[in-house]
Protein backbone atom coordinates (compact mmCIF):
# COMPACT_ATOMS: atom_id res chain seq x y z
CA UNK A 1 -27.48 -29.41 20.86
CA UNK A 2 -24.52 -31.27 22.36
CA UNK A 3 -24.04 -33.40 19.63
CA UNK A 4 -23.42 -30.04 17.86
CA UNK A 5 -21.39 -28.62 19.93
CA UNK A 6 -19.41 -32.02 19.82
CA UNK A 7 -18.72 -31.69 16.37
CA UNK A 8 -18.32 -28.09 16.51
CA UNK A 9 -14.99 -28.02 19.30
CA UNK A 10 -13.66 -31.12 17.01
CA UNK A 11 -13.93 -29.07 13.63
CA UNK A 12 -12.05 -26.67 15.64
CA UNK A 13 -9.51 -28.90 17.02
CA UNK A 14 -9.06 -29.69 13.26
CA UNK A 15 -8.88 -26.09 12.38
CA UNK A 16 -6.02 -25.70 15.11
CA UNK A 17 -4.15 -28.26 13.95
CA UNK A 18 -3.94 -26.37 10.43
CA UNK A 19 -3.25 -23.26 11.68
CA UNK A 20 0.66 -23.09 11.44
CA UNK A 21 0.24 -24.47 7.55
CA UNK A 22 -2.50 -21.20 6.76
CA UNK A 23 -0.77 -18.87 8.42
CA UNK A 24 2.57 -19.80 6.21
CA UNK A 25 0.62 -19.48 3.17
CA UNK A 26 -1.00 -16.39 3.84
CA UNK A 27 2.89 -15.13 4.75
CA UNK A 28 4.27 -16.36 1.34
CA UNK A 29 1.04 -14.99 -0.66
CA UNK A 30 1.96 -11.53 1.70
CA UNK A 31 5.33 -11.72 0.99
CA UNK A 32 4.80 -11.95 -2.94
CA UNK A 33 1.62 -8.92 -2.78
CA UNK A 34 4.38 -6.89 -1.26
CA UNK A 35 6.87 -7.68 -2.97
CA UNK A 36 5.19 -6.17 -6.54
CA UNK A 37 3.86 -3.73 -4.92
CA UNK A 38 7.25 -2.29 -3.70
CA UNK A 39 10.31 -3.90 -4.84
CA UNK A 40 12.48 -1.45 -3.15
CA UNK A 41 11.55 -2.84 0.74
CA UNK A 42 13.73 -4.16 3.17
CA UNK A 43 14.21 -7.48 3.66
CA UNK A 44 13.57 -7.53 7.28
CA UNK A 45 10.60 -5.32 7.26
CA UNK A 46 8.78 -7.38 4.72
CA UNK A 47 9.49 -10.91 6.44
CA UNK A 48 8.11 -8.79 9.84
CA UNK A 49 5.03 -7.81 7.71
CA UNK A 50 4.83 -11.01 6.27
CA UNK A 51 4.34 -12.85 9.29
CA UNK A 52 2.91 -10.81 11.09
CA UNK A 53 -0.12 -10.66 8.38
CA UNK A 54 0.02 -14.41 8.49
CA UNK A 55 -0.14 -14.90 12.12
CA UNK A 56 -3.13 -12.36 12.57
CA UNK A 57 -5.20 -13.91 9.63
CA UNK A 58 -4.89 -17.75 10.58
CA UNK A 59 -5.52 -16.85 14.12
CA UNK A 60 -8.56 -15.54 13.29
CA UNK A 61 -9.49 -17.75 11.13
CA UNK A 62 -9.54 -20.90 13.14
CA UNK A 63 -11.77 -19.03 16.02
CA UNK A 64 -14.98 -21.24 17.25
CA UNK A 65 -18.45 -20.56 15.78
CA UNK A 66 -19.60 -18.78 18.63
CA UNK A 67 -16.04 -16.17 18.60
CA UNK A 68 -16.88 -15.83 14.57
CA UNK A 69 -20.58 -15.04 15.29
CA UNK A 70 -19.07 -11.88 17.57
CA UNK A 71 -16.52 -10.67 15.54
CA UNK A 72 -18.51 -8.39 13.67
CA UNK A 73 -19.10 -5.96 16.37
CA UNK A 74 -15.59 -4.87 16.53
CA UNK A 75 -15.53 -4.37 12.59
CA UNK A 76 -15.43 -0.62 12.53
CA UNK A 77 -12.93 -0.70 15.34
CA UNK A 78 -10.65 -2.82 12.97
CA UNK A 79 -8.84 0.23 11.58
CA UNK A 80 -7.97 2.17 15.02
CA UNK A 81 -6.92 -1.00 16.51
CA UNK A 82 -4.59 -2.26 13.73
CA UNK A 83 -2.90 1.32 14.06
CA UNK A 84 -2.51 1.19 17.38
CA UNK A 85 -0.97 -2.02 16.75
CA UNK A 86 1.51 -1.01 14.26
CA UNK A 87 2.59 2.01 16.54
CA UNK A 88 3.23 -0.16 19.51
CA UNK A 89 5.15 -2.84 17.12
CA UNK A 90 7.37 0.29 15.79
CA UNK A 91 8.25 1.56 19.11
CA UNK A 92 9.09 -1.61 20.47
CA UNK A 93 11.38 -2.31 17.30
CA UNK A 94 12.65 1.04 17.70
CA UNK A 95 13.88 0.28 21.34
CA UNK A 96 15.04 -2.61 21.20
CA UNK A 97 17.27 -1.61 17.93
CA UNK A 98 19.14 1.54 19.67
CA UNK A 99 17.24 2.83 22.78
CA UNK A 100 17.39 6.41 21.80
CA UNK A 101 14.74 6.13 19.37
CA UNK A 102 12.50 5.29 22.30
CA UNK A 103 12.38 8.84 22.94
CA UNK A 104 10.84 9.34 19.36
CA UNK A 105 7.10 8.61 19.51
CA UNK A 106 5.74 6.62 16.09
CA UNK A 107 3.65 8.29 13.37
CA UNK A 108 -0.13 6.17 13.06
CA UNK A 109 -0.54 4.99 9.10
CA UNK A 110 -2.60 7.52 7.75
CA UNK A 111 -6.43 6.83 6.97
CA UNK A 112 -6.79 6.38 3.26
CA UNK A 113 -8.36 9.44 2.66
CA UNK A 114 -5.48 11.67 4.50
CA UNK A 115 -3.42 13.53 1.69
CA UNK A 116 -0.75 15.71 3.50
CA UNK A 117 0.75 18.09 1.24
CA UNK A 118 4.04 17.95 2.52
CA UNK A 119 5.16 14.25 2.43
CA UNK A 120 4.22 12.44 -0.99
CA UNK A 121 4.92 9.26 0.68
CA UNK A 122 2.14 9.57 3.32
CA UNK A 123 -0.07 9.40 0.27
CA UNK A 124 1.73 8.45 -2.88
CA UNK A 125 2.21 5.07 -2.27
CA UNK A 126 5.63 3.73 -2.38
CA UNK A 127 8.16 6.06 -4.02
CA UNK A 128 12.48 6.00 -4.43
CA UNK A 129 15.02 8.63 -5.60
CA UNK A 130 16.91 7.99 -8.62
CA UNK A 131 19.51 6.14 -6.92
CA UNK A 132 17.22 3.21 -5.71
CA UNK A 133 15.11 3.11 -9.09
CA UNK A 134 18.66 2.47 -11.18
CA UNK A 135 19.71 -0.43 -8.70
CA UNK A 136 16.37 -1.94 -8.52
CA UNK A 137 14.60 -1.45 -12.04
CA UNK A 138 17.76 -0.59 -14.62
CA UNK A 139 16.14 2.93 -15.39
CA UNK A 140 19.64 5.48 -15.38
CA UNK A 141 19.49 8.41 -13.65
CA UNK A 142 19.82 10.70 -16.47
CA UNK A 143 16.64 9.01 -18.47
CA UNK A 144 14.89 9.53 -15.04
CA UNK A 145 15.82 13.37 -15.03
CA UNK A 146 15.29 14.04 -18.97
CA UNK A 147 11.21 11.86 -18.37
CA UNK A 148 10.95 13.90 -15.50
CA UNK A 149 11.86 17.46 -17.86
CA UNK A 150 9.72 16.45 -20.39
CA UNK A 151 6.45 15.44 -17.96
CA UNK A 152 6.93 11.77 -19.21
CA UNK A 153 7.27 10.64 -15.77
CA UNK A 154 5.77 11.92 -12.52
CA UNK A 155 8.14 13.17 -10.04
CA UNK A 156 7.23 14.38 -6.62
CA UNK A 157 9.20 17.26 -4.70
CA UNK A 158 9.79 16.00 -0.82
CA UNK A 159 10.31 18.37 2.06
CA UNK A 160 14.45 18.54 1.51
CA UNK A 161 13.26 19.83 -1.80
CA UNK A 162 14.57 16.62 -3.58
CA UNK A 163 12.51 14.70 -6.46
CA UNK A 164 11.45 11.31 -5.87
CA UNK A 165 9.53 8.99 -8.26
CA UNK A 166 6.00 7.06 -7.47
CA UNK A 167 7.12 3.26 -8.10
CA UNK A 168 3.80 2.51 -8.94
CA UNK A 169 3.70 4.58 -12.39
CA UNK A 170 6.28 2.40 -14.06
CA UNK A 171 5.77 -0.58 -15.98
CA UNK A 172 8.41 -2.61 -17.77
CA UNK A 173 10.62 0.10 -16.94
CA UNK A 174 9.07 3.03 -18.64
CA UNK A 175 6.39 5.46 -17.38
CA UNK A 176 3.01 3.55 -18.05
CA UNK A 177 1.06 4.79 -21.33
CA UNK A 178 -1.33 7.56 -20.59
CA UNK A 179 1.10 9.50 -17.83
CA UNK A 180 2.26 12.47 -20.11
CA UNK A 181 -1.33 12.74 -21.27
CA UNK A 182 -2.57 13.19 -17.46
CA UNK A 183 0.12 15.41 -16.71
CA UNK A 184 -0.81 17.85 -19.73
CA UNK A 185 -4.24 17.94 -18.26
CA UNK A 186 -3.81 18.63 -14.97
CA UNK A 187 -0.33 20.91 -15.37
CA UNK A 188 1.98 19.60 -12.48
CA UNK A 189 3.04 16.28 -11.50
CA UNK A 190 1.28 16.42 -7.96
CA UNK A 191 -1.89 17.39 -9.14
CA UNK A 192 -1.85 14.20 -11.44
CA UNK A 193 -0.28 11.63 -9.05
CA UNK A 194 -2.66 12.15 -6.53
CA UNK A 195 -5.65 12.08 -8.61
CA UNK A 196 -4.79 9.03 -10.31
CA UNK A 197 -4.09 8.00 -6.48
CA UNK A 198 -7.56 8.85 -5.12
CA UNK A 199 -10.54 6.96 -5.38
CA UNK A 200 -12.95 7.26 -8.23
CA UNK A 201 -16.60 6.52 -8.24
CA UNK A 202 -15.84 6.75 -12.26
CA UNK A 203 -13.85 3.73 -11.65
CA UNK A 204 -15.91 2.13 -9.21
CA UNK A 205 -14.81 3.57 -6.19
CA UNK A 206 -10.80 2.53 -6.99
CA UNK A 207 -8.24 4.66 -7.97
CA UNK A 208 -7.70 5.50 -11.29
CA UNK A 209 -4.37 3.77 -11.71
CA UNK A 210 -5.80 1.07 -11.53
CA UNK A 211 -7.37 1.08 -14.91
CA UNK A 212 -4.83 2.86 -16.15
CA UNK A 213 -2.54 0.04 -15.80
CA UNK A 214 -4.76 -2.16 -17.47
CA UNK A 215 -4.86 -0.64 -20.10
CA UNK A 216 -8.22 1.91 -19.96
CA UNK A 217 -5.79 4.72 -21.06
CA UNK A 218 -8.82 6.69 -23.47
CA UNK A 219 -11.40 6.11 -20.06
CA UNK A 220 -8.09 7.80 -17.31
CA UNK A 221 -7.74 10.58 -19.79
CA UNK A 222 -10.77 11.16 -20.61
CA UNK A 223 -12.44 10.79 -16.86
CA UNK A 224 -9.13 13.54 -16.16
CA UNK A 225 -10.24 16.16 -18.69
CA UNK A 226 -13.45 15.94 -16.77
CA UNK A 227 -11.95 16.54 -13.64
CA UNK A 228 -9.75 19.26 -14.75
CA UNK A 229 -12.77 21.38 -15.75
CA UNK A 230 -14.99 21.07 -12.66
CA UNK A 231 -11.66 21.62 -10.81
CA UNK A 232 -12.62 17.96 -8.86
C-alpha cells in the first residue's frame, strides 16, 4: 500500500509538472472550437474563454487518484456551479471596466432547454445583423435582405424589432441546402430556426442542424414534415 501510494504522489508530481503545457493546448484547441463556431467574437472575450477553459480542464485533470475517485459526486452540480461562475466572472469584469455596471446584476447562461421567445440569442446560438455578416463573411447587405424576402435565409426579429441572422445556417457564404425547404414547412423563420436548434431523438438526441450540415438534407426535411403535422 505505500509503495502505491509512492508511485501514485510521483505520477502526480509528473502530472503537475505538465499542467501549464495541457492547459495551453486545451486553450488553443478552445480558441479554434470557438472560433468556427462564431467568427464574429471579440478578441478579448475569446482569449478570456480560452483560458479560462484551459485553466479549469488541466487543473482538473492532474488531481490525485483519491480527488478523481470523488469527483463524481459533484457531477450534477457541474452546471449550477459553472453558472454561478460565469456570473461572478461577468460582474467582476463589469466593475472593474467602468464601475457603474456594478449596479447591473449578470444574466445566468440559460439551461439548454430554455427557449425565451423574446431574445433569439438566448437560444439561437450565435447570430449578427447585416452589418457584421458583410465585414466578417463577404455576404452584402442587400443579398442578405432579398434571401431573407424570399425565405432563403432565416432571419430572426429581436426585441428593437430589427432582423438578425443565425451564423450557424450559413455555409460557404450562402444559406446551407435544405433551409428554404424547412422554412416552407414550418411557415416562419422562428418556427424553423428553433426546431432545427432543438434536440432530436430522430437525430440521436442532437439538433437537427447538425445533420443538416452534413449533408442529411432528404432525412431534416423529411423528419420536419413530420413535425409540422403532429404540431411537435
Amino acid at each position: 500500500m505505500t509503495t502505491r501510494r509512492r508511485f501514485s504522489r510521483r505520477g502526480n508530481i509528473v502530472k503537475q509538472s505538465n499542467r501549464q503545457l495541457l492547459e495551453d493546448s486545451l486553450a488553443a484547441a478552445v480558441t479554434k472550437l470557438i472560433s468556427e463556431h462564431d467568427p464574429t467574437i471579440g478578441k478579448p472575450a475569446l482569449r478570456v474563454a480560452a483560458k479560462l477553459a484551459g485553466f479549469i480542464a488541466s487543473s482538473v485533470a492532474v488531481q490525485t487518484q483519491s480527488v478523481q475517485r470523488a469527483l463524481p459526486t459533484v457531477e450534477d452540480s457541474l452546471e449550477p456551479l459553472a453558472r454561478a461562475l460565469v456570473v461572478q466572472l461577468v460582474e467582476q469584469a463589469q466593475g472593474r471596466f467602468d464601475p457603474r455596471l456594478s449596479r447591473f446584476k449578470a444574466v445566468p447562461p440559460p439551461a439548454p432547454s430554455h427557449y425565451p421567445i423574446s431574445l433569439p440569442a438566448d437560444w439561437a446560438g450565435p447570430v449578427a445583423g447585416p452589418t457584421v455578416i458583410e465585414r466578417h463573411f463577404g455576404i452584402p447587405r442587400s443579398t442578405l435582405f432579398r434571401w431573407q424576402k424570399r425565405d432563403e435565409a432565416i432571419a430572426l426579429k429581436t426585441g428593437s424589432s430589427r432582423f438578425v441572422f443565425p451564423l450557424k445556417q450559413f455555409v460557404d457564404a450562402r444559406p446551407a441546402d435544405g433551409i428554404a425547404a424547412l422554412i416552407a414547412v414550418f411557415g416562419d423563420h422562428r418556427s424553423t430556426w428553433q426546431w432545427l436548434m432543438s434536440p432530436n431523438e430522430k437525430f440521436a438526441a442532437t439538433p437537427p442542424i447538425d445533420a443538416l450540415l452534413r449533408g442529411k438534407v432528404a432525412d431534416v426535411v423529411a423528419a420536419a414534415g413530420l413535425a409540422s403535422e403532429h404540431g411537435d
